[in-house]
N, C-alpha and C. Protein backbone atom coordinates (compact mmCIF):
# COMPACT_ATOMS: atom_id res chain seq x y z
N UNK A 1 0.86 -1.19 0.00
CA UNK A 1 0.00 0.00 0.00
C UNK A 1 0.89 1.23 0.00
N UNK A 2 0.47 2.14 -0.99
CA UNK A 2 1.28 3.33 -0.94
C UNK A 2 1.02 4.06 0.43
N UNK A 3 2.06 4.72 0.67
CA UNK A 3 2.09 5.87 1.94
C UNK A 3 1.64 7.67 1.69
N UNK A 4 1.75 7.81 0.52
CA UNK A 4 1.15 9.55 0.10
C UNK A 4 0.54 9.27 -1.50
N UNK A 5 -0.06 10.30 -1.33
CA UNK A 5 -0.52 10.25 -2.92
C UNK A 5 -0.33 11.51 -3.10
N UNK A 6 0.23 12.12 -4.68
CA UNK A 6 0.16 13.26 -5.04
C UNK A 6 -0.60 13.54 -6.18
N UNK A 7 -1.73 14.26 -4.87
CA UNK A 7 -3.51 14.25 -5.92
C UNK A 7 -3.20 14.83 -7.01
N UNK A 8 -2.56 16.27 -7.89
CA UNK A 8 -2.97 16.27 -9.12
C UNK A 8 -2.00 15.53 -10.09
N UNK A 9 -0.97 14.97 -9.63
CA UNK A 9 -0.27 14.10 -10.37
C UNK A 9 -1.56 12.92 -10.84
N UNK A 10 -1.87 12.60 -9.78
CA UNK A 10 -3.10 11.24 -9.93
C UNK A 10 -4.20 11.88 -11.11
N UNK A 11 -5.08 13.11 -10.57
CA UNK A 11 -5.57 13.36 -11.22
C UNK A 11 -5.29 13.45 -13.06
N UNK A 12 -4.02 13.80 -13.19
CA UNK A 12 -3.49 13.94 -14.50
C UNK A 12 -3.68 12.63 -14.91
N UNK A 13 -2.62 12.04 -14.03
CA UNK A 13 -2.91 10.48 -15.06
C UNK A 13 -4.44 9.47 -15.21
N UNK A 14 -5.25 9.96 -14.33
CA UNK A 14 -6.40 9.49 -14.85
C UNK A 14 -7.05 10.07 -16.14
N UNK A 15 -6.89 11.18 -15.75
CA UNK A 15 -7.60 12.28 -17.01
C UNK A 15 -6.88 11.69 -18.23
N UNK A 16 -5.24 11.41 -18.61
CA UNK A 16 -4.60 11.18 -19.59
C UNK A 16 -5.31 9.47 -19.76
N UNK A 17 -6.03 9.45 -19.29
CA UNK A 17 -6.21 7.70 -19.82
C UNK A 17 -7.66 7.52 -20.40
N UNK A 18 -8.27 8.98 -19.86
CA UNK A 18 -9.75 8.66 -20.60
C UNK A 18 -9.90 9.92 -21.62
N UNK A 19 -10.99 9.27 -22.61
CA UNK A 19 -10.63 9.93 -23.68
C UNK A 19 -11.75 11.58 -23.67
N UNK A 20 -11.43 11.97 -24.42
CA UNK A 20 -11.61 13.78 -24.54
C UNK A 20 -13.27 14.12 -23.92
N UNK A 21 -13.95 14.51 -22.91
CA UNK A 21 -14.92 14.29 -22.20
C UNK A 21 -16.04 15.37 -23.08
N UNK A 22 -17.44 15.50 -23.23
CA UNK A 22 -18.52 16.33 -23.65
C UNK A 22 -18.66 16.99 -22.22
N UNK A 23 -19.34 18.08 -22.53
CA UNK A 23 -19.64 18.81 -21.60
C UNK A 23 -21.03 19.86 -21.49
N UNK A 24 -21.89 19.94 -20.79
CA UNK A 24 -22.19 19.70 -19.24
C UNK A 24 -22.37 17.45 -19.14
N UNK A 25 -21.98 17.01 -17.96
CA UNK A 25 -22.29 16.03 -17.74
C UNK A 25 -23.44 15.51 -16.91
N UNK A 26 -24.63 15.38 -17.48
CA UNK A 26 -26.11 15.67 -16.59
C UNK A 26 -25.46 14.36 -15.62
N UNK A 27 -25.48 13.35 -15.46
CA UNK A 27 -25.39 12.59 -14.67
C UNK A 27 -24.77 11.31 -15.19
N UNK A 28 -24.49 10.33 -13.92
CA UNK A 28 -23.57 9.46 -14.53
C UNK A 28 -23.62 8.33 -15.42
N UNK A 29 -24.85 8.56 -15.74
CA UNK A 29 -25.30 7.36 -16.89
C UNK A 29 -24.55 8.23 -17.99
N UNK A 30 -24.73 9.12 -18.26
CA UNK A 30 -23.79 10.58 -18.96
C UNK A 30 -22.52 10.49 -19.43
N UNK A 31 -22.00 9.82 -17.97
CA UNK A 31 -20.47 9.99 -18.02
C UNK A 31 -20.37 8.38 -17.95
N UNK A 32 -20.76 7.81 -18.31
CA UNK A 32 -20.58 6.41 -18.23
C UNK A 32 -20.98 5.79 -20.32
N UNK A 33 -21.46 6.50 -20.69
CA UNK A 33 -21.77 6.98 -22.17
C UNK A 33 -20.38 7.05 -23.37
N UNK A 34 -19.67 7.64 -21.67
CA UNK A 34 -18.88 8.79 -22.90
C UNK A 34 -17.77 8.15 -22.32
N UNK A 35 -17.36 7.06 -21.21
CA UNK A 35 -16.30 6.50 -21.04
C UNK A 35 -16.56 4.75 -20.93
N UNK A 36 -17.73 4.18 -21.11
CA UNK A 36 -17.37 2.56 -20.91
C UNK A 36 -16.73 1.68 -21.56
N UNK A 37 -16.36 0.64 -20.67
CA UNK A 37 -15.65 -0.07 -21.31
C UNK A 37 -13.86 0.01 -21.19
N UNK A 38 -13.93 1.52 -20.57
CA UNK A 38 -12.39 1.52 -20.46
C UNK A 38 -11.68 1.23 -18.87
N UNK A 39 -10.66 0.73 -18.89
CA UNK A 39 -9.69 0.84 -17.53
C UNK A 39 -8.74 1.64 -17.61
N UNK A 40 -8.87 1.89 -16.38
CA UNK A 40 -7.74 2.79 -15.61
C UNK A 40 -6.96 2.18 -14.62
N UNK A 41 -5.72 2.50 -14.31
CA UNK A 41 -5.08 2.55 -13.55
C UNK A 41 -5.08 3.40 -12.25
N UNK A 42 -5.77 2.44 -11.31
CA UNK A 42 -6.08 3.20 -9.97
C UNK A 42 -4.77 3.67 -9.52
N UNK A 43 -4.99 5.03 -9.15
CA UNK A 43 -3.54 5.67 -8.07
C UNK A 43 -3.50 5.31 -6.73
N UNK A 44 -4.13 4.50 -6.11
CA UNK A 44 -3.99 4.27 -4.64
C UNK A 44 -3.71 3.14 -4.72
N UNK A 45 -4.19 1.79 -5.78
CA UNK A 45 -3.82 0.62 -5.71
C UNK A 45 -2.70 0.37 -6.91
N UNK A 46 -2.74 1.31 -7.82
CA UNK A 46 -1.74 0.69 -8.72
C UNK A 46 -2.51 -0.08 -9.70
N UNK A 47 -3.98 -1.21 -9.51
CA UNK A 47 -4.73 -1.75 -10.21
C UNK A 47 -5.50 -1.32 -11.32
N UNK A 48 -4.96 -2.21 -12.42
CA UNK A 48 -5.96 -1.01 -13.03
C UNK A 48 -7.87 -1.59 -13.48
N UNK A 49 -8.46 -0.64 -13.37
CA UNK A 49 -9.42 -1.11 -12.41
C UNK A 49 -10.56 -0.43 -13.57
N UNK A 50 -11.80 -1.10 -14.06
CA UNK A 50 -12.97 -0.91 -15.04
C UNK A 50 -13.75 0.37 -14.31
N UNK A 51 -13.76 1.73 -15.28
CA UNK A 51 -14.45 2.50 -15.35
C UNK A 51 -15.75 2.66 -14.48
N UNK A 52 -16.15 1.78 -15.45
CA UNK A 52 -17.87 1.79 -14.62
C UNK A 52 -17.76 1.32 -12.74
N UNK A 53 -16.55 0.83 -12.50
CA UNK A 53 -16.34 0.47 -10.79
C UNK A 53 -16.23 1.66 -10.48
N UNK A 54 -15.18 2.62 -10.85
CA UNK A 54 -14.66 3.74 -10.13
C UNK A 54 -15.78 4.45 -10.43
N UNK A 55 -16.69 5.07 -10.87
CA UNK A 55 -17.96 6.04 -11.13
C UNK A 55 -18.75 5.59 -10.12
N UNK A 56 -18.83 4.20 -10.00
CA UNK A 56 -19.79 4.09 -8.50
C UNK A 56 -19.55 4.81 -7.29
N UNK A 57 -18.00 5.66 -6.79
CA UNK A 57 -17.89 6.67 -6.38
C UNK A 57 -18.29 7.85 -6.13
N UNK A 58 -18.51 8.16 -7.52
CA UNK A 58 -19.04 9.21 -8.22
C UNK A 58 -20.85 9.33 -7.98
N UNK A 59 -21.28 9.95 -6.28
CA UNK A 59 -22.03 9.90 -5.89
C UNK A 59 -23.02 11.22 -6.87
N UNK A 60 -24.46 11.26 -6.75
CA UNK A 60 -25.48 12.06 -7.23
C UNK A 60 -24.58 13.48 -6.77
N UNK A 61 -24.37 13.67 -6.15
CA UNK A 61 -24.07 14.75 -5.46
C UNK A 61 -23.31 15.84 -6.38
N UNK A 62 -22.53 15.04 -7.15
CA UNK A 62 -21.08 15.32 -8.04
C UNK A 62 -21.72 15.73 -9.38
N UNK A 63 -22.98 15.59 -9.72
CA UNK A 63 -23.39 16.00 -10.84
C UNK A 63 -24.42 17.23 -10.85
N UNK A 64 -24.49 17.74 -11.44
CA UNK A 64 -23.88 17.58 -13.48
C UNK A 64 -22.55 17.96 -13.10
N UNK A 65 -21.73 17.80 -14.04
CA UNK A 65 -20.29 17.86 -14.20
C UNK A 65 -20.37 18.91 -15.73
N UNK A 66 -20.26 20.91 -14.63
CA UNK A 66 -19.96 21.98 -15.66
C UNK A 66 -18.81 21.76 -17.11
N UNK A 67 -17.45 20.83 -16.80
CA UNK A 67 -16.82 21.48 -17.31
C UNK A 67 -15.66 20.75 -16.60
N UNK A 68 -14.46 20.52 -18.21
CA UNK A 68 -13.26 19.97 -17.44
C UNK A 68 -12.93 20.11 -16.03
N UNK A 69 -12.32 21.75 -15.76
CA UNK A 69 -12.56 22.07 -14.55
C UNK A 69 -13.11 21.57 -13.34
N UNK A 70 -14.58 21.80 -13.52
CA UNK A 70 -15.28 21.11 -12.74
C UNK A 70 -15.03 19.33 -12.44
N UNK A 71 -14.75 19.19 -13.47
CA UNK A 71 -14.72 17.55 -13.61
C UNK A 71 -12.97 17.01 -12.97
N UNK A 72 -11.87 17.58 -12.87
CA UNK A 72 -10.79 17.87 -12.33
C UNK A 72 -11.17 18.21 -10.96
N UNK A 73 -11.75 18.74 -10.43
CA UNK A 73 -11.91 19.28 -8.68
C UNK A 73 -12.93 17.88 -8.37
N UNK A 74 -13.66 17.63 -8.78
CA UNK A 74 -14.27 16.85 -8.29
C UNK A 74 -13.85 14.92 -8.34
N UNK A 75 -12.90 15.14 -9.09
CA UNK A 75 -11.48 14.17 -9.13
C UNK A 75 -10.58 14.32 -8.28
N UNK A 76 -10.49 15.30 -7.88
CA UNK A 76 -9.72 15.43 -6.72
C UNK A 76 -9.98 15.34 -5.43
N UNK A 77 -11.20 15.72 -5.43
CA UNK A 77 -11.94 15.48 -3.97
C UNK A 77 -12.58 14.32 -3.45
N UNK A 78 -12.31 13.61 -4.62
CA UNK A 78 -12.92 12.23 -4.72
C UNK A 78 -11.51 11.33 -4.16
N UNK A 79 -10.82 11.69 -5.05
CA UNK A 79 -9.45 11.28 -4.20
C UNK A 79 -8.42 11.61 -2.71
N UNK A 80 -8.70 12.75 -2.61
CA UNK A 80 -8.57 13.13 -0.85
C UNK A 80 -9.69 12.36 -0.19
N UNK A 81 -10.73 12.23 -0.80
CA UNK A 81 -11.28 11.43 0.71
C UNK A 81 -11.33 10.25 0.60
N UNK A 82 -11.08 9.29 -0.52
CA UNK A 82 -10.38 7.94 -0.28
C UNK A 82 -9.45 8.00 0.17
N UNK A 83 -8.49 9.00 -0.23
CA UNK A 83 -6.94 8.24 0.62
C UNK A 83 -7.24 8.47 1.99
N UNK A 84 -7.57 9.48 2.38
CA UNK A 84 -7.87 9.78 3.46
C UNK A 84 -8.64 8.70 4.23
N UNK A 85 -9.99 7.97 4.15
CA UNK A 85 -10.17 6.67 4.52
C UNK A 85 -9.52 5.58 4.47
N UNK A 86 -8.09 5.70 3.59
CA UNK A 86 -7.45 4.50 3.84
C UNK A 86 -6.59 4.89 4.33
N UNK A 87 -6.04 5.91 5.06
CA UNK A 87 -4.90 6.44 5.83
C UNK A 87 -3.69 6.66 4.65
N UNK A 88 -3.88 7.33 3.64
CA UNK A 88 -2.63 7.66 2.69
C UNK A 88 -2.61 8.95 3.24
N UNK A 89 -1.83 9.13 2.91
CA UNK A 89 -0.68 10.83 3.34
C UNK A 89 -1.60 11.87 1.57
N UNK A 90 -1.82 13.02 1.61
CA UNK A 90 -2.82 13.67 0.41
C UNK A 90 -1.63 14.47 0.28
N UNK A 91 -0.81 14.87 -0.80
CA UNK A 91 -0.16 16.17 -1.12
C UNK A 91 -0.88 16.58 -2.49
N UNK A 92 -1.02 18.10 -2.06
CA UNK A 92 -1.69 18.69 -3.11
C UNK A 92 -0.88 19.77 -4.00
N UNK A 93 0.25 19.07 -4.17
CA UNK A 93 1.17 20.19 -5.25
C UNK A 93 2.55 19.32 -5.45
């Protein structure tokens, strides 16, 4: 198990693995449209791990998704509070 994660490093390399996103994202059937079928490489496990798993994360709450931007912060915050439940160390720069 890793000991820190460095969230926008993570964030980058997720973003670099899925492909070019539409925008506004009404909800995650939305964003599940416009990415299934693909894996990623989880940053906390190293695994790389089917799309449609990691969006189950991706609570009601998080949508619509404005805008890269938007869709980047909320990747990130998604990731501080996993590591954070698994006791990883969060650096944010």
């Amino acid at each position: 198990m890793i000991k820190e994660i460095n969230v926008p490093q993570a964030v980058a390399s997720i973003k670099a693995q899925l492909p070019a996103l539409k925008y506004p994202i009404a909800n995650a059937t939305d964003l599940l449209k416009q990415i299934s079928g693909r894996t990623v490489t989880g940053p906390l496990k190293g695994k790389s791990i089917r799309v449609e798993d990691g969006i189950k994360h991706f609570a009601s709450k998080h949508f619509p998704v404005a805008s890269d931007a938007d869709f980047t912060a909320k990747i990130s915050s998604l990731l501080q509070s996993h590591a954070r439940k698994k006791g990883v160390s969060v650096k944010l720069s």
